[in-house]
Protein backbone atom coordinates (compact mmCIF):
# COMPACT_ATOMS: atom_id res chain seq x y z
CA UNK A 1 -79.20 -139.27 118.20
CA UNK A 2 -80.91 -141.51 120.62
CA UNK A 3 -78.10 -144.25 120.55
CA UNK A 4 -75.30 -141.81 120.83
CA UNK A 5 -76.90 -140.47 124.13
CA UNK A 6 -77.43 -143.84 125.44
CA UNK A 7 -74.16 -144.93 124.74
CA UNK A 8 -72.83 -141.56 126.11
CA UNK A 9 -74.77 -142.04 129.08
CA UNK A 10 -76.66 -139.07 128.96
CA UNK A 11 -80.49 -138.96 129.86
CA UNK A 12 -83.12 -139.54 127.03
CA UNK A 13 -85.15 -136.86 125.85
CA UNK A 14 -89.08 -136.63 127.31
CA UNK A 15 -90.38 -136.48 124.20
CA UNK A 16 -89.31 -136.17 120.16
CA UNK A 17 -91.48 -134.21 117.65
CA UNK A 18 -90.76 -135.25 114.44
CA UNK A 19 -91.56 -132.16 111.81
CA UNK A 20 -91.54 -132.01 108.00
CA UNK A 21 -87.92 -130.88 107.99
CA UNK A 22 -86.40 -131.63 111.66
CA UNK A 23 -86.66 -133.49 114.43
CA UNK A 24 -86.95 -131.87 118.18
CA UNK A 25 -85.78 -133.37 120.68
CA UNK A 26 -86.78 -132.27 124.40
CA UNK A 27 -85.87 -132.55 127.92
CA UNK A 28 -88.73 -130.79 129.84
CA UNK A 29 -87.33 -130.60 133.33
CA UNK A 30 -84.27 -128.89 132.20
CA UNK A 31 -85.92 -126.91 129.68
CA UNK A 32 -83.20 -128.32 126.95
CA UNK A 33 -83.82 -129.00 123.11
CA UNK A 34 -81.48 -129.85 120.97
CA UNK A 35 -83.00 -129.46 116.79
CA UNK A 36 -81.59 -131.61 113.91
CA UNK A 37 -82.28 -130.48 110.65
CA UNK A 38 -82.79 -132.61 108.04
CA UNK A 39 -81.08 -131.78 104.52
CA UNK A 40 -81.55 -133.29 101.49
CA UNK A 41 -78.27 -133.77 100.88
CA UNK A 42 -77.85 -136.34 102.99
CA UNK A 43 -76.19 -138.38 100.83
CA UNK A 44 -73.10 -136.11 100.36
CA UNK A 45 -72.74 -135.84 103.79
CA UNK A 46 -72.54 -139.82 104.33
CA UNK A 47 -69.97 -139.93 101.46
CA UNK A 48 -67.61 -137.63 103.34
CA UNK A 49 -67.85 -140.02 106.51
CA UNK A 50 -69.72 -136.86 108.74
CA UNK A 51 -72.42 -140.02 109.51
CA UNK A 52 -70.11 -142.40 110.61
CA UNK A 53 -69.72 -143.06 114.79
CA UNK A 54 -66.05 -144.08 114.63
CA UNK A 55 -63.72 -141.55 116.72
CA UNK A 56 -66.34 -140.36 118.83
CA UNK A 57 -65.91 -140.34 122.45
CA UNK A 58 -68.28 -138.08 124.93
């Protein structure tokens, strides 16, 4: 998440929380938070290319 906003060129987030099944992260200022859940499956999802960067333009 962080390198796709950098490379986007989109501001970082003030801070990122880091939970038992997510991760938070926050832009105070503009009262912005974007949530990623974290699934077990992960796997299946990286098999079906959904964690792969190529094609993605911001």
């Amino acid at each position: 998440m962080l390198a796709l906003l950098e490379d986007s060129g989109l501001p970082l987030p003030d801070e990122v929380q880091h939970g038992t099944d997510c991760v938070r992260f926050l832009w105070l200022d503009r009262r912005v938070a974007v949530v990623v859940e974290l699934d077990e499956e992960f796997e299946a999802a990286d098999a079906n290319g959904a964690n792969t960067r190529e094609g993605i333009t911001a």
